[in-house]
PDB file of N, CA and C in Angstrom:
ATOM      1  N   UNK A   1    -174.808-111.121  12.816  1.00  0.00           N
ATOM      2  CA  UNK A   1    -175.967-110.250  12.772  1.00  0.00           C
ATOM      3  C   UNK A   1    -175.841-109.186  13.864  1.00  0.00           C
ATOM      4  N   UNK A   2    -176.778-108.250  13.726  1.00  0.00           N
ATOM      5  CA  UNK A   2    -176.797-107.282  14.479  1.00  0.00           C
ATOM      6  C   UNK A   2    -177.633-107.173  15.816  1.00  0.00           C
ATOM      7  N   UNK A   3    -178.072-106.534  16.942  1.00  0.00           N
ATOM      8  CA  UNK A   3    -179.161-106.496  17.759  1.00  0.00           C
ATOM      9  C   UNK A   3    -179.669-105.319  17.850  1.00  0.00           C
ATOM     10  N   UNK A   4    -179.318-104.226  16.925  1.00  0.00           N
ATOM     11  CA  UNK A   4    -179.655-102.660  16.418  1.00  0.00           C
ATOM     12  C   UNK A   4    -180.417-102.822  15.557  1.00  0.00           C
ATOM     13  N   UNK A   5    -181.277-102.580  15.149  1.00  0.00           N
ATOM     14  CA  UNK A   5    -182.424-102.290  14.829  1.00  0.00           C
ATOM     15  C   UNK A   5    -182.765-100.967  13.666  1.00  0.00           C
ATOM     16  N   UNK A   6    -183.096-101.063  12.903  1.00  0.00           N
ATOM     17  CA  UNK A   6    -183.298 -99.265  11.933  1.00  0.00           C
ATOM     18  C   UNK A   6    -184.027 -98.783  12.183  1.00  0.00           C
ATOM     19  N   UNK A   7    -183.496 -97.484  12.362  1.00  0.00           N
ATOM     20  CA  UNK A   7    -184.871 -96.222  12.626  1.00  0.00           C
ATOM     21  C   UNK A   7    -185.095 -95.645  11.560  1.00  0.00           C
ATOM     22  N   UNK A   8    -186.141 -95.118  11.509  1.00  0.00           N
ATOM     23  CA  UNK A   8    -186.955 -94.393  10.561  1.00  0.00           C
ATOM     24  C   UNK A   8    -186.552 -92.668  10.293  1.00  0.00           C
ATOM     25  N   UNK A   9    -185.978 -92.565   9.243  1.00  0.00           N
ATOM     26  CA  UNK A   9    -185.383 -91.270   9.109  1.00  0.00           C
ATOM     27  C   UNK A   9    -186.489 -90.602   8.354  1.00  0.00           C
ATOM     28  N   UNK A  10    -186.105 -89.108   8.177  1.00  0.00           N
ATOM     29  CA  UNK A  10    -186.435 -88.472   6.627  1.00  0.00           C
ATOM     30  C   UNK A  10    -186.664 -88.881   5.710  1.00  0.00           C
ATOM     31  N   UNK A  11    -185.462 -89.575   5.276  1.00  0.00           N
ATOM     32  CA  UNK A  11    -184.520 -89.644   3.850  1.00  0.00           C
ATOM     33  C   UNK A  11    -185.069 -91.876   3.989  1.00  0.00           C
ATOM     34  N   UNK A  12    -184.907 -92.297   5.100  1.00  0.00           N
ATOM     35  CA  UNK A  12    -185.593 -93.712   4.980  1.00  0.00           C
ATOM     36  C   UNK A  12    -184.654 -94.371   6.236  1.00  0.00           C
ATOM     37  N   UNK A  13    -184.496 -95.615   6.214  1.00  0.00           N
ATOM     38  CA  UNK A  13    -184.125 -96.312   7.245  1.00  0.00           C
ATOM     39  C   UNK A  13    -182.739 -96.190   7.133  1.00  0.00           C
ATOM     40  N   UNK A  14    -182.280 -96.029   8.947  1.00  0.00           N
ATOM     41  CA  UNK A  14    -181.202 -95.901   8.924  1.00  0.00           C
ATOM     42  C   UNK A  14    -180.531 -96.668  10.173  1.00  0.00           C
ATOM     43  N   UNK A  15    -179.704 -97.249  10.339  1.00  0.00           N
ATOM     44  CA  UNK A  15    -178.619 -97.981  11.017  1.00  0.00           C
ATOM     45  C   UNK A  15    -178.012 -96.719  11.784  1.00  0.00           C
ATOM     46  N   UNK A  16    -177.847 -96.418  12.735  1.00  0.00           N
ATOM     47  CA  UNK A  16    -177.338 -95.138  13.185  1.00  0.00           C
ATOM     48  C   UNK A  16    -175.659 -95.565  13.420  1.00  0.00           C
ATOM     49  N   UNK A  17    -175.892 -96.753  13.903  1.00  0.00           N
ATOM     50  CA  UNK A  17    -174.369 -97.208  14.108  1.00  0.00           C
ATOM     51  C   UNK A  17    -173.543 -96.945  12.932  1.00  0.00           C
ATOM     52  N   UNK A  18    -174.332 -97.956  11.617  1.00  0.00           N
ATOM     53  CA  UNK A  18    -173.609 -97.542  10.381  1.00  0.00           C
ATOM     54  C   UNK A  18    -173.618 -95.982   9.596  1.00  0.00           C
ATOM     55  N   UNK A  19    -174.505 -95.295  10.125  1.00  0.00           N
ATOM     56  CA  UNK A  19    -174.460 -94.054   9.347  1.00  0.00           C
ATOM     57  C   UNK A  19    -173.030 -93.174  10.160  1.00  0.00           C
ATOM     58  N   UNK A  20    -173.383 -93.318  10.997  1.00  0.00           N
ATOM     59  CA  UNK A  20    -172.079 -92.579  11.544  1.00  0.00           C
ATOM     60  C   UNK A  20    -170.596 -92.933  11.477  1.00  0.00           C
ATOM     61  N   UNK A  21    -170.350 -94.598  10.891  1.00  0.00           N
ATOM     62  CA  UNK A  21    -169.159 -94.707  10.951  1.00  0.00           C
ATOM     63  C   UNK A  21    -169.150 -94.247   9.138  1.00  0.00           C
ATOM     64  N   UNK A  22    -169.727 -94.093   8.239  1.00  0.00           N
ATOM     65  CA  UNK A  22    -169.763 -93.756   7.068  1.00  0.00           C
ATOM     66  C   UNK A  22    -170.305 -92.161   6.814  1.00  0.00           C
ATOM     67  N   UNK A  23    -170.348 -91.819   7.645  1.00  0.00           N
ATOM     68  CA  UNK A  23    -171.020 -90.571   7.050  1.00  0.00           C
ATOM     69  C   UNK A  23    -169.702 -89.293   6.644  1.00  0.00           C
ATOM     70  N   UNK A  24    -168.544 -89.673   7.027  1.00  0.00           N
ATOM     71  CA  UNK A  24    -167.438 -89.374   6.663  1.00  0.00           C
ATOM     72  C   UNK A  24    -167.319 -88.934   4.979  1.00  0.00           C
ATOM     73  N   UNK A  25    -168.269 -89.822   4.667  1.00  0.00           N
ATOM     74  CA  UNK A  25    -167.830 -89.969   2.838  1.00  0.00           C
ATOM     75  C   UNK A  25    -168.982 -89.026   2.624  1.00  0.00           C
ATOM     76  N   UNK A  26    -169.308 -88.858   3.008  1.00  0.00           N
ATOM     77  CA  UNK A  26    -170.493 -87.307   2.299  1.00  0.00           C
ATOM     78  C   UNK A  26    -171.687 -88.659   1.290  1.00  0.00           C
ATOM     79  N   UNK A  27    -171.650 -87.796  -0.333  1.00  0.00           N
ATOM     80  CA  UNK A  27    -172.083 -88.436  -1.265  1.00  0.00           C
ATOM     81  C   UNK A  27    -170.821 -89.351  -1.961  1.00  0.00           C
ATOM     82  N   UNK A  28    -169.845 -89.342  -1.523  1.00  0.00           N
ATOM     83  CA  UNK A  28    -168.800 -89.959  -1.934  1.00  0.00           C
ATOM     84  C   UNK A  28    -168.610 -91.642  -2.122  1.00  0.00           C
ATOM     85  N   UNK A  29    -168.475 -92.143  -2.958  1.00  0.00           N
ATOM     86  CA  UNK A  29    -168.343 -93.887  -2.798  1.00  0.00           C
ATOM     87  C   UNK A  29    -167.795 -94.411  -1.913  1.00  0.00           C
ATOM     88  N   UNK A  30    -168.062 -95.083  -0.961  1.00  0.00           N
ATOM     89  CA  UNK A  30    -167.460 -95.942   0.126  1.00  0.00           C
ATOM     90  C   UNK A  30    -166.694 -97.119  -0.844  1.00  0.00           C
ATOM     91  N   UNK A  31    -165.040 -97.199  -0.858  1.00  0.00           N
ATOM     92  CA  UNK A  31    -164.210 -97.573  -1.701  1.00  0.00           C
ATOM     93  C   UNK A  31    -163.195 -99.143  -1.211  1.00  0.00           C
ATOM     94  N   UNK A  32    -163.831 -98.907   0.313  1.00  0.00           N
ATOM     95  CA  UNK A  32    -162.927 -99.952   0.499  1.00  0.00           C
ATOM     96  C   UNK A  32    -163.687-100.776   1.939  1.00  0.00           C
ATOM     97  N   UNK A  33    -163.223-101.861   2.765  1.00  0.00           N
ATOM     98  CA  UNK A  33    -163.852-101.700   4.248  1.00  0.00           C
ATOM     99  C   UNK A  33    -163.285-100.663   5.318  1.00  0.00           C
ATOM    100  N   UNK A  34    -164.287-100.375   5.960  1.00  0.00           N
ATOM    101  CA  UNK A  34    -164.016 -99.298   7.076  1.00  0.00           C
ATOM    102  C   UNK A  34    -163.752-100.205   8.628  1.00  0.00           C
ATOM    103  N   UNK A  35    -163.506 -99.736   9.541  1.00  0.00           N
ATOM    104  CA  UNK A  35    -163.327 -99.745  10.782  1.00  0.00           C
ATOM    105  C   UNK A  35    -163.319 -99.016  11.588  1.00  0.00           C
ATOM    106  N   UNK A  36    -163.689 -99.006  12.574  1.00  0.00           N
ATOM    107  CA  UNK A  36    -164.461 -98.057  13.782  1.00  0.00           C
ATOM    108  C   UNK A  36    -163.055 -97.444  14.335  1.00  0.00           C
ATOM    109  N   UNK A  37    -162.255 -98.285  13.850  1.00  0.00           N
ATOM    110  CA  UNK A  37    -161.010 -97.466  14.739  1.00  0.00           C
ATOM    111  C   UNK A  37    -160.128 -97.052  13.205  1.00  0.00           C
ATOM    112  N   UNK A  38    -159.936 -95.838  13.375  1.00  0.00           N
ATOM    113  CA  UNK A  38    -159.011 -95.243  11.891  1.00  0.00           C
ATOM    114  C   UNK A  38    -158.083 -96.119  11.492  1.00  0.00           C
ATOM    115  N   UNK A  39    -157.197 -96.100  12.600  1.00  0.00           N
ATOM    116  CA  UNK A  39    -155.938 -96.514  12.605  1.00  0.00           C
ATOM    117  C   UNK A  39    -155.396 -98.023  12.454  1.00  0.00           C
ATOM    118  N   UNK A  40    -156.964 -98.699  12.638  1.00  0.00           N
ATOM    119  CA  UNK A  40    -156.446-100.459  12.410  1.00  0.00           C
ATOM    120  C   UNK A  40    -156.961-101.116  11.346  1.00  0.00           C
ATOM    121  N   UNK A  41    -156.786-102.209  11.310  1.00  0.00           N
ATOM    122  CA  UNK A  41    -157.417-102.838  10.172  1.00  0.00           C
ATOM    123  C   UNK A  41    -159.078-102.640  10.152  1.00  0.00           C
ATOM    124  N   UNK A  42    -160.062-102.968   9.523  1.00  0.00           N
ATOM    125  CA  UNK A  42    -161.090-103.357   8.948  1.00  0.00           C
ATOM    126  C   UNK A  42    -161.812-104.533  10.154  1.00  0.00           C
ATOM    127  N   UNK A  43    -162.405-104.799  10.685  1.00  0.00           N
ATOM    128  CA  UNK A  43    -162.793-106.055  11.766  1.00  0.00           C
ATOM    129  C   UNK A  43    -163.728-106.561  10.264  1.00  0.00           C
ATOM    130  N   UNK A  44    -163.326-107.949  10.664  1.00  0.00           N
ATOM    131  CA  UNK A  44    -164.572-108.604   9.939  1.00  0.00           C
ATOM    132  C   UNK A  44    -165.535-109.808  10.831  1.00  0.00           C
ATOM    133  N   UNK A  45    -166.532-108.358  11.434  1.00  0.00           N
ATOM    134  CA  UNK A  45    -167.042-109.287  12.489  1.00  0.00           C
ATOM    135  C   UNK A  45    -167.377-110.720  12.128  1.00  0.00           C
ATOM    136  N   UNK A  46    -168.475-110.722  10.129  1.00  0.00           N
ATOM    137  CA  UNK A  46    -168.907-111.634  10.291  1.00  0.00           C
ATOM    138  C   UNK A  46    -168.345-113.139   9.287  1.00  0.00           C
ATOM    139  N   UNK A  47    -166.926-112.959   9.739  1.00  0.00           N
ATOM    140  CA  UNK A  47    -165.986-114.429   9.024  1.00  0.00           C
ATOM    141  C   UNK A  47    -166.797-115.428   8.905  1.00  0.00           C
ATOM    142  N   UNK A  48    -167.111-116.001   9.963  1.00  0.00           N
ATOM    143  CA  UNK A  48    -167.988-117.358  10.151  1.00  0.00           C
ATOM    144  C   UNK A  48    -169.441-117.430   9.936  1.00  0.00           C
ATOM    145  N   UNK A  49    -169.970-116.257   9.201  1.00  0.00           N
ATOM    146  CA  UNK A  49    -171.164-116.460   9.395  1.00  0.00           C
ATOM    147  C   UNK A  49    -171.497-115.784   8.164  1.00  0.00           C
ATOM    148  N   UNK A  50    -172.089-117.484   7.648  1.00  0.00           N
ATOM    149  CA  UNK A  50    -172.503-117.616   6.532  1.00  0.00           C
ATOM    150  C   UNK A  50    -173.943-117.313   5.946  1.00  0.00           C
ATOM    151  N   UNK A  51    -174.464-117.011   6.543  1.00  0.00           N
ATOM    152  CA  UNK A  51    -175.846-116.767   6.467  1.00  0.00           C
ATOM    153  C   UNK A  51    -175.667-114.867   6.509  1.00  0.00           C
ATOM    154  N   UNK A  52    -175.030-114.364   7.109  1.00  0.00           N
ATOM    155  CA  UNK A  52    -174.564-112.875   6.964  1.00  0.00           C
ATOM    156  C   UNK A  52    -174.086-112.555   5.529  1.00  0.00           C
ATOM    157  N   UNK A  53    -173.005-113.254   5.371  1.00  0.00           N
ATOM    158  CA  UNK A  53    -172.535-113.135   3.695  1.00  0.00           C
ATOM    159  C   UNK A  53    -173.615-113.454   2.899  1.00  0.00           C
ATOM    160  N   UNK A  54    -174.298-114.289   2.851  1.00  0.00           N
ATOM    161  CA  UNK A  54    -175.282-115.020   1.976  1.00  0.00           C
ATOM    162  C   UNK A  54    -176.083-113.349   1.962  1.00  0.00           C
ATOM    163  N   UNK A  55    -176.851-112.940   2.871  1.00  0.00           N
ATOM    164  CA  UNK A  55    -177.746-111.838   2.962  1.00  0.00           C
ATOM    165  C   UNK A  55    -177.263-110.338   1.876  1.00  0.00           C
ATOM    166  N   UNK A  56    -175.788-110.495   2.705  1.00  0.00           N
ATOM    167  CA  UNK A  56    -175.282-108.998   2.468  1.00  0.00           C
ATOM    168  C   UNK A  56    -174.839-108.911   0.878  1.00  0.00           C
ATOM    169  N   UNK A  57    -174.476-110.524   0.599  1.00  0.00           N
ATOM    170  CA  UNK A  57    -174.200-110.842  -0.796  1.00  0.00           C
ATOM    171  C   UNK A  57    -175.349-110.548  -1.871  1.00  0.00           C
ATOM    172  N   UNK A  58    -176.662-111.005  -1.386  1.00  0.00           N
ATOM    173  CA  UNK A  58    -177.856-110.943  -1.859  1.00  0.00           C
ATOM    174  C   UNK A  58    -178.263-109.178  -2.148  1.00  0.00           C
ATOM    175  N   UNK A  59    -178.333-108.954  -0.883  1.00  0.00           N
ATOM    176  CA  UNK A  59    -178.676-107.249  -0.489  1.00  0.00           C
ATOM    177  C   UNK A  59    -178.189-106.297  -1.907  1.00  0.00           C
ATOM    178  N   UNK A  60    -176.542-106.716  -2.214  1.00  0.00           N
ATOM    179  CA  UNK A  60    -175.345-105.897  -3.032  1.00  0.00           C
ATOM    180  C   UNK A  60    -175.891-106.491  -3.888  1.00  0.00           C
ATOM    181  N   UNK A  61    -175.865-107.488  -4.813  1.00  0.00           N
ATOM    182  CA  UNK A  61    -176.670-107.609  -5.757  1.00  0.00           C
ATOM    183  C   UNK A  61    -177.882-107.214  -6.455  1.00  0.00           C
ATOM    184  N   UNK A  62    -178.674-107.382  -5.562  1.00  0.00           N
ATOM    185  CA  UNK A  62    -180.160-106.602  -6.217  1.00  0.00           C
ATOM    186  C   UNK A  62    -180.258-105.025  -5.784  1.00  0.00           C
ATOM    187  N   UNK A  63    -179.366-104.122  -4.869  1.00  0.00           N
ATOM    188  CA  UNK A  63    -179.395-103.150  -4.686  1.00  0.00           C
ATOM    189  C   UNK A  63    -178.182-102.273  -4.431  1.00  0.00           C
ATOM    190  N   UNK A  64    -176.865-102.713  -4.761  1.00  0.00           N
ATOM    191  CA  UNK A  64    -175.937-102.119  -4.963  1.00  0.00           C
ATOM    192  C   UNK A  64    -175.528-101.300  -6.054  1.00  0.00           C
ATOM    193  N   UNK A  65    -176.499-101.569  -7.313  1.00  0.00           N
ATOM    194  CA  UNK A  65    -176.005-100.338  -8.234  1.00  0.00           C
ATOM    195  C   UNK A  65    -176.743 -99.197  -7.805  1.00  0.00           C
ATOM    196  N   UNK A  66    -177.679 -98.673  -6.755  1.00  0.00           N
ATOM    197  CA  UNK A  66    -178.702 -97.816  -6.538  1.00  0.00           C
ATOM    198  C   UNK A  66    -177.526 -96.624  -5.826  1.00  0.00           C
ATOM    199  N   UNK A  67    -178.170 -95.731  -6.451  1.00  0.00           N
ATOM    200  CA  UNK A  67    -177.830 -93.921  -5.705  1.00  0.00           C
ATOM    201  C   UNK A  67    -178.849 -94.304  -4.645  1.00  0.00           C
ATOM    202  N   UNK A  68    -178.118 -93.390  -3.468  1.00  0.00           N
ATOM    203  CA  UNK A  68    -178.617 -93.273  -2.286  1.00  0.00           C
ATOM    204  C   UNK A  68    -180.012 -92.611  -2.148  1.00  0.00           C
ATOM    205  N   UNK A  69    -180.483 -91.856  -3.534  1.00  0.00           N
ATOM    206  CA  UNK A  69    -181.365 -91.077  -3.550  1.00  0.00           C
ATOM    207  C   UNK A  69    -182.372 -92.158  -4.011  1.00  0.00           C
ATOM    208  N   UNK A  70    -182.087 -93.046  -5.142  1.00  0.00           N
ATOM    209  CA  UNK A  70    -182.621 -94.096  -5.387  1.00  0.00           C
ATOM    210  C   UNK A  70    -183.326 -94.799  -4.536  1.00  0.00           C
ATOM    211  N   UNK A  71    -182.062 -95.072  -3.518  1.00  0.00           N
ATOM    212  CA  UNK A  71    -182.767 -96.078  -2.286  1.00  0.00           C
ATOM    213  C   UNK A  71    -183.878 -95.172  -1.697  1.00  0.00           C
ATOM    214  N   UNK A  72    -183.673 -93.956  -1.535  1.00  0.00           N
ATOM    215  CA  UNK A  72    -184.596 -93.546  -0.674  1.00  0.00           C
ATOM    216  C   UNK A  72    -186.291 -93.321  -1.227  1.00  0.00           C
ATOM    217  N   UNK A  73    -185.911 -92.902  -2.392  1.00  0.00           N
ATOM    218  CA  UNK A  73    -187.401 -93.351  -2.836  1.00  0.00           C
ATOM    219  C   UNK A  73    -187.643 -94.571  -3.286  1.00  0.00           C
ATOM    220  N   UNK A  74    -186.817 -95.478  -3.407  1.00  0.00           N
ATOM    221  CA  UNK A  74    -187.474 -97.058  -2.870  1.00  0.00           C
ATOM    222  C   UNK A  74    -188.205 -96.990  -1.927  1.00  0.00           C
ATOM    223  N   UNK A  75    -187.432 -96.699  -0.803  1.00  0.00           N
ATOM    224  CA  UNK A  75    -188.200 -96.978   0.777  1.00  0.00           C
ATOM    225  C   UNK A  75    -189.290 -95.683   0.956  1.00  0.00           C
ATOM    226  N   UNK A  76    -189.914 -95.028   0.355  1.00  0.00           N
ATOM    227  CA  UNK A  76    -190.836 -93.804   0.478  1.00  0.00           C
ATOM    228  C   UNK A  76    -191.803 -94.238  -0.457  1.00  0.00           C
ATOM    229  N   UNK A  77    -191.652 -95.357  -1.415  1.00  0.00           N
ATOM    230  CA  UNK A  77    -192.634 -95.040  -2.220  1.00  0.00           C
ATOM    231  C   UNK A  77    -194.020 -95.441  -1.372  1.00  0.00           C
ATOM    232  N   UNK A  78    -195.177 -95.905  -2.006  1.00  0.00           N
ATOM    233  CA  UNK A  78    -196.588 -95.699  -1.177  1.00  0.00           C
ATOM    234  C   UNK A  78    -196.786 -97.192  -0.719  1.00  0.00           C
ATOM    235  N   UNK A  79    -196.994 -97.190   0.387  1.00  0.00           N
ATOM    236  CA  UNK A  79    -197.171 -98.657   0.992  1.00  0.00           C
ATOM    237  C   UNK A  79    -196.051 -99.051   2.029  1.00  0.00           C
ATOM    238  N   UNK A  80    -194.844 -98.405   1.361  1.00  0.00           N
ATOM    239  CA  UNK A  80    -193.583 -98.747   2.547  1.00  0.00           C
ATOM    240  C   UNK A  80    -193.845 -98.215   3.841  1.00  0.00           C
ATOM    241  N   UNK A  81    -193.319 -98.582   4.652  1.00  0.00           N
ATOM    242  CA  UNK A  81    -193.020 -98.257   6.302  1.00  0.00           C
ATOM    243  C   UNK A  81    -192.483 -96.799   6.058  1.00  0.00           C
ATOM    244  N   UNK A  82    -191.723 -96.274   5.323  1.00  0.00           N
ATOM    245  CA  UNK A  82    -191.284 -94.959   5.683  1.00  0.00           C
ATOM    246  C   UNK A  82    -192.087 -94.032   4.553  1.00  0.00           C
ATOM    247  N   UNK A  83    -193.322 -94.565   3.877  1.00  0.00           N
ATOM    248  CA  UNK A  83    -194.107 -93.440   3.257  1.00  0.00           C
ATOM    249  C   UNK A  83    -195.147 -92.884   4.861  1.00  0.00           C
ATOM    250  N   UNK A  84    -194.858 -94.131   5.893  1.00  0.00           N
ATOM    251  CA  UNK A  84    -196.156 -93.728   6.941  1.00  0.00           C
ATOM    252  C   UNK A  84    -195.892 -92.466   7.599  1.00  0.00           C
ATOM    253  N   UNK A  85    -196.660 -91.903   7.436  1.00  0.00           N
ATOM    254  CA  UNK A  85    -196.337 -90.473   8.678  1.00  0.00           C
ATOM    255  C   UNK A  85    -196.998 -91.267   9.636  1.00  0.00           C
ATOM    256  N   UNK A  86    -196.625 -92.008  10.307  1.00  0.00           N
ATOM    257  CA  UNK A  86    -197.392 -92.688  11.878  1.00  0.00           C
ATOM    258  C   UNK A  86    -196.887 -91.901  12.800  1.00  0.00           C
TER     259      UNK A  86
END
C-alpha cells in the first residue's frame, strides 16, 4: 500500500506520484508495467501483498474498461467528493 494520499484535481482524483510517472502516455494506453527508472526493470513493489493484488485486481475489473473521461465523470457526478466545490 501506499502512504500518499489523492488529491483532488479538475478532471478528479489524482495520485500525483502516479500521474507523473504515466503522464508520458498522453491519452495513449499504458501497454505494459512502468518503472520510475527508464532504464530498469518494472519494481513490483507489491509481490507479497496480497491484499494489494486482491484490491487492484478488483479496481481493473469493475473499472478498467473505462476512458479516462469516463472515470472522470464517475468521480464528478453529484454527491461525489470531487462534484464539491469545498
Amino acid at each position: 500500500m501506499t502512504t500518499e494520499g489523492p488529491e483532488i484535481w479538475k478532471h478528479g482524483p489524482v495520485f500525483d506520484s502516479l500521474y507523473h510517472a504515466f503522464k508520458v502516455f498522453g491519452r495513449k494506453p499504458i501497454t505494459a508495467p512502468q518503472s520510475s527508472n527508464p532504464f530498469a526493470a518494472p519494481e513490483n513493489v507489491d509481490q507479497d501483498d496480497e491484499n494489494t493484488r486482491n484490491l487492484v485486481t478488483w479496481i481493473w475489473g469493475r473499472y478498467g474498461h473505462l476512458s479516462g473521461f469516463a472515470l472522470s465523470d464517475l468521480t464528478h457526478k453529484d454527491g461525489t467528493k470531487a462534484s464539491c466545490r469545498c
